[in-house]
Every structure is written in structure tokens, then in C-alpha cells.
N, C-alpha and C. Protein backbone atom coordinates (compact mmCIF):
# COMPACT_ATOMS: atom_id res chain seq x y z
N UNK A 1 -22.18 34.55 -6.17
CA UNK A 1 -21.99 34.84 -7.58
C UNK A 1 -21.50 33.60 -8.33
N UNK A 2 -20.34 32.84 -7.67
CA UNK A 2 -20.57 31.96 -8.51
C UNK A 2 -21.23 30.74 -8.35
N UNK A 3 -21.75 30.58 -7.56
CA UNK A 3 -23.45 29.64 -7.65
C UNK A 3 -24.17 29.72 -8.51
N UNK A 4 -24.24 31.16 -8.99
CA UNK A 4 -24.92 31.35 -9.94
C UNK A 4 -24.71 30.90 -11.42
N UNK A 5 -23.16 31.24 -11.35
CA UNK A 5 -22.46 30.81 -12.44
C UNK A 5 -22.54 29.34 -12.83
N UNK A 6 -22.04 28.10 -11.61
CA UNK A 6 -22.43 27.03 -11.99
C UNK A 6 -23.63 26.54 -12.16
N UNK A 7 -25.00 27.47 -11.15
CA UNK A 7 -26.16 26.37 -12.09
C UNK A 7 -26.64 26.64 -12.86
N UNK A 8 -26.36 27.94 -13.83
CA UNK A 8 -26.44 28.17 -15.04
C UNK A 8 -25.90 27.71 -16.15
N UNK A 9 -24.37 26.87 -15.76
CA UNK A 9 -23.85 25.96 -16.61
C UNK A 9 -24.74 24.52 -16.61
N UNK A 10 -24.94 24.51 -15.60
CA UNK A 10 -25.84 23.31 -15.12
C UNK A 10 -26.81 22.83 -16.43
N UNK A 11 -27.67 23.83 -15.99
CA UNK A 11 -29.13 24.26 -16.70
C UNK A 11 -28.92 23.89 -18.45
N UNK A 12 -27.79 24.81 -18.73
CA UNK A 12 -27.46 24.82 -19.94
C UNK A 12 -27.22 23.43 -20.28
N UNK A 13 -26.55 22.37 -19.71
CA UNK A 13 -26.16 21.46 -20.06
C UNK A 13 -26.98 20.24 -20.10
N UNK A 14 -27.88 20.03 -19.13
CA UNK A 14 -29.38 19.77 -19.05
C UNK A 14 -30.15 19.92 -20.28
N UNK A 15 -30.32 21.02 -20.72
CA UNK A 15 -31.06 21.56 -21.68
C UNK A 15 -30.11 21.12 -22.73
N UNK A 16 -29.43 20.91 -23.00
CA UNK A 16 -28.34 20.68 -24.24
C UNK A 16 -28.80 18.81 -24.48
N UNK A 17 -28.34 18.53 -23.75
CA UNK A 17 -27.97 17.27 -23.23
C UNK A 17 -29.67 16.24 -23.45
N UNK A 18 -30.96 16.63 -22.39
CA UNK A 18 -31.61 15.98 -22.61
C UNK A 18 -32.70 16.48 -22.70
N UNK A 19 -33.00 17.82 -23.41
CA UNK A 19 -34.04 18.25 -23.40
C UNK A 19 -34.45 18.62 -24.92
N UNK A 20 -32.96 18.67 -25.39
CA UNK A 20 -32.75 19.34 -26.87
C UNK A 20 -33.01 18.31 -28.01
N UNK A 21 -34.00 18.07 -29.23
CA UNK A 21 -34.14 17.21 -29.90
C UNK A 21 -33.20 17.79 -30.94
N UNK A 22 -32.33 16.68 -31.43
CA UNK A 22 -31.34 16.83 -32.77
C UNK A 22 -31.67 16.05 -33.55
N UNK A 23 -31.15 16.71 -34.68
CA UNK A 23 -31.75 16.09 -35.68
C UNK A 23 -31.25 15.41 -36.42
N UNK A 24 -31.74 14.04 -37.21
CA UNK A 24 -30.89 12.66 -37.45
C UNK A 24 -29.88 12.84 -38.90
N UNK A 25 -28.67 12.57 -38.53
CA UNK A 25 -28.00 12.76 -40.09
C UNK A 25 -28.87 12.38 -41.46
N UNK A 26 -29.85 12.10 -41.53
CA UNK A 26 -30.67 12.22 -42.61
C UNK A 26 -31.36 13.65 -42.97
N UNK A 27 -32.05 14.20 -42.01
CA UNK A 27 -32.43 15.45 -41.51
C UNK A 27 -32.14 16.37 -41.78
N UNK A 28 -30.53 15.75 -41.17
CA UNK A 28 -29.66 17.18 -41.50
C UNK A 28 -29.25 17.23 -43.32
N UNK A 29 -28.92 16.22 -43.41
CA UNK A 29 -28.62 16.04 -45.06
C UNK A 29 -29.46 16.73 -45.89
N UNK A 30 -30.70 16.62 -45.61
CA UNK A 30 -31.92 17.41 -46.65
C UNK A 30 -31.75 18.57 -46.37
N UNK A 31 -31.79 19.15 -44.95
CA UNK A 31 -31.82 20.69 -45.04
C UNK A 31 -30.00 21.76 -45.46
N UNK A 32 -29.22 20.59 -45.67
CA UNK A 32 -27.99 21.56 -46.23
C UNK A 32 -28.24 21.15 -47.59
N UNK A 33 -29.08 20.38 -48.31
CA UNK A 33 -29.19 20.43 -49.57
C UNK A 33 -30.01 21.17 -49.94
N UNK A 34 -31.08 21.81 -48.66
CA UNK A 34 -32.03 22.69 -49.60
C UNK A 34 -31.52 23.94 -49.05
N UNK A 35 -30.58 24.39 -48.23
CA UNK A 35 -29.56 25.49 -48.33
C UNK A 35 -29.07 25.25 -49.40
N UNK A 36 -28.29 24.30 -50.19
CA UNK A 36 -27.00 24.63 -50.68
C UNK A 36 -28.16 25.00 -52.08
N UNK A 37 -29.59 24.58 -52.56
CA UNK A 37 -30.10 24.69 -53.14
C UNK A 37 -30.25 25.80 -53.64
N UNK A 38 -30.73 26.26 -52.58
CA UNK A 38 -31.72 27.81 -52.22
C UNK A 38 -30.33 28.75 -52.55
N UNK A 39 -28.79 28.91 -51.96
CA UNK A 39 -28.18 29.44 -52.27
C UNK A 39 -27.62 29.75 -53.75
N UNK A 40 -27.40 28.43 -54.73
CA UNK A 40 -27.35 28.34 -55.64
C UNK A 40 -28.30 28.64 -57.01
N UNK A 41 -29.68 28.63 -56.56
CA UNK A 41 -30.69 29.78 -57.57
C UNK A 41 -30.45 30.98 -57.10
N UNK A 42 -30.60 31.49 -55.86
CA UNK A 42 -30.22 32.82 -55.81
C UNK A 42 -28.73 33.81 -56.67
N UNK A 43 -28.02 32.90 -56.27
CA UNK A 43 -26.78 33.58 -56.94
C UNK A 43 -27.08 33.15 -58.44
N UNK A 44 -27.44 32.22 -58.90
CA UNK A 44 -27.87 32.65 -60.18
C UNK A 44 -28.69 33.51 -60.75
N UNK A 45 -29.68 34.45 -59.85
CA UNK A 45 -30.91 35.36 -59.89
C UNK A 45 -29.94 36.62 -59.89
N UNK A 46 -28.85 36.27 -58.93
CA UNK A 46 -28.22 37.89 -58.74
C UNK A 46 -27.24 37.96 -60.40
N UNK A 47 -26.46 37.18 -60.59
CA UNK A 47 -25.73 36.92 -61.93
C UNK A 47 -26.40 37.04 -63.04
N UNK A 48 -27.58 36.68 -62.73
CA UNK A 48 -28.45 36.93 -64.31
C UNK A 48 -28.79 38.75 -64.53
N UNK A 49 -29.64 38.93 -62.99
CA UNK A 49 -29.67 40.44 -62.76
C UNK A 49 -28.44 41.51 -63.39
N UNK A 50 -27.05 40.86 -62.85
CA UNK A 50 -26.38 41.47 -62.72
C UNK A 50 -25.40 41.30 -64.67
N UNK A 51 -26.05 40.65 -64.83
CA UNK A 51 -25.65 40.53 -66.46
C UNK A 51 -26.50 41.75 -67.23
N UNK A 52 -27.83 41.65 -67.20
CA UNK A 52 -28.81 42.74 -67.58
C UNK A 52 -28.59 43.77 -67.42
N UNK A 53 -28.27 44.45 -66.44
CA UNK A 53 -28.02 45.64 -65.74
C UNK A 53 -26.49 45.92 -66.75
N UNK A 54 -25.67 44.99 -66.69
CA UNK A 54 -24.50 45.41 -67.25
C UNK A 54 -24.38 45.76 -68.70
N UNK A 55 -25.60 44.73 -69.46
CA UNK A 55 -25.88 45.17 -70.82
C UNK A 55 -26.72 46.43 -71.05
N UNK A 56 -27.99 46.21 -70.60
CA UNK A 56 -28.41 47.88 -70.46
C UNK A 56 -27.37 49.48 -70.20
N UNK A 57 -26.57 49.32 -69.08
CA UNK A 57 -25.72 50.37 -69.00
C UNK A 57 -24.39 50.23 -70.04
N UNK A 58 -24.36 49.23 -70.47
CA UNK A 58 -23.26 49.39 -71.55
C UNK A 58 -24.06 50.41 -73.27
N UNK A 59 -24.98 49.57 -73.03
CA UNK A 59 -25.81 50.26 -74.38
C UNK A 59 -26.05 51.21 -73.92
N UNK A 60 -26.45 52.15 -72.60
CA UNK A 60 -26.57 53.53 -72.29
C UNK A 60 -25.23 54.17 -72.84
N UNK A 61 -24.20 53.75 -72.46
CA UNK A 61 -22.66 54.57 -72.42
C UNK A 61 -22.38 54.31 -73.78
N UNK A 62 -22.81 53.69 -74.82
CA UNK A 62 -22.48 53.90 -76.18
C UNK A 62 -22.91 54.93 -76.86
N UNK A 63 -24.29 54.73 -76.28
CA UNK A 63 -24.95 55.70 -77.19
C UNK A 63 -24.61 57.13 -76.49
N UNK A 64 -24.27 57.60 -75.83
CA UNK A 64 -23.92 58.50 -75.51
C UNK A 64 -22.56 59.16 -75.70
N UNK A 65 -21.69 58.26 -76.33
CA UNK A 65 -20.84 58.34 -76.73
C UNK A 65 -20.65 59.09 -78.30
């Protein structure tokens, strides 16, 4: 059992180590900018949504008033 255990750490580390391509701090730079991108229209899509929705149901509850 634990044979098993270590050459599965093994393996893992192998595979981590020199099998795994990473990607170059340039790389990475573009894709958290087109996260931080992508996050930042969205929450403006939900805020805009969520502005509309709030004016519509406000003008519902007046007039019903």
C-alpha cells in the first residue's frame, strides 16, 4: 500500500515537473487581463440589468399605489 502511495507521488511529480508546459509570465499576463476583462463587462451587464429591473418595479409599485 504504500508503494503505491509513493509512485503515485512519483508520477505526479514527473508529470508536474517535466511533462507539464507553463506558461510564460507574458502568457499569463494576457489571460488575467482578459479575466479581469471579461469579469468587469459582466458585472457591468448585471448592474445595468439590475438598474432596469429596479426602475421598472419601482414604476410598478407607484402606480399601484
Amino acid at each position: 500500500m504504500f508503494t503505491k502511495i509513493v509512485n503515485y507521488c512519483k508520477a505526479c511529480y514527473n508529470e508536474l515537473a517535466h511533462e507539464t508546459t507553463w506558461p510564460t509570465g507574458r502568457e499569463l499576463t494576457h489571460s488575467a487581463m482578459v479575466v479581469l476583462s471579461a469579469s468587469l463587462v459582466i458585472a457591468l451587464v448585471v448592474f445595468a440589468m439590475d438598474s432596469v429591473f429596479r426602475f421598472i418595479m419601482t414604476g410598478l409599485y407607484s402606480i399601484g399605489n
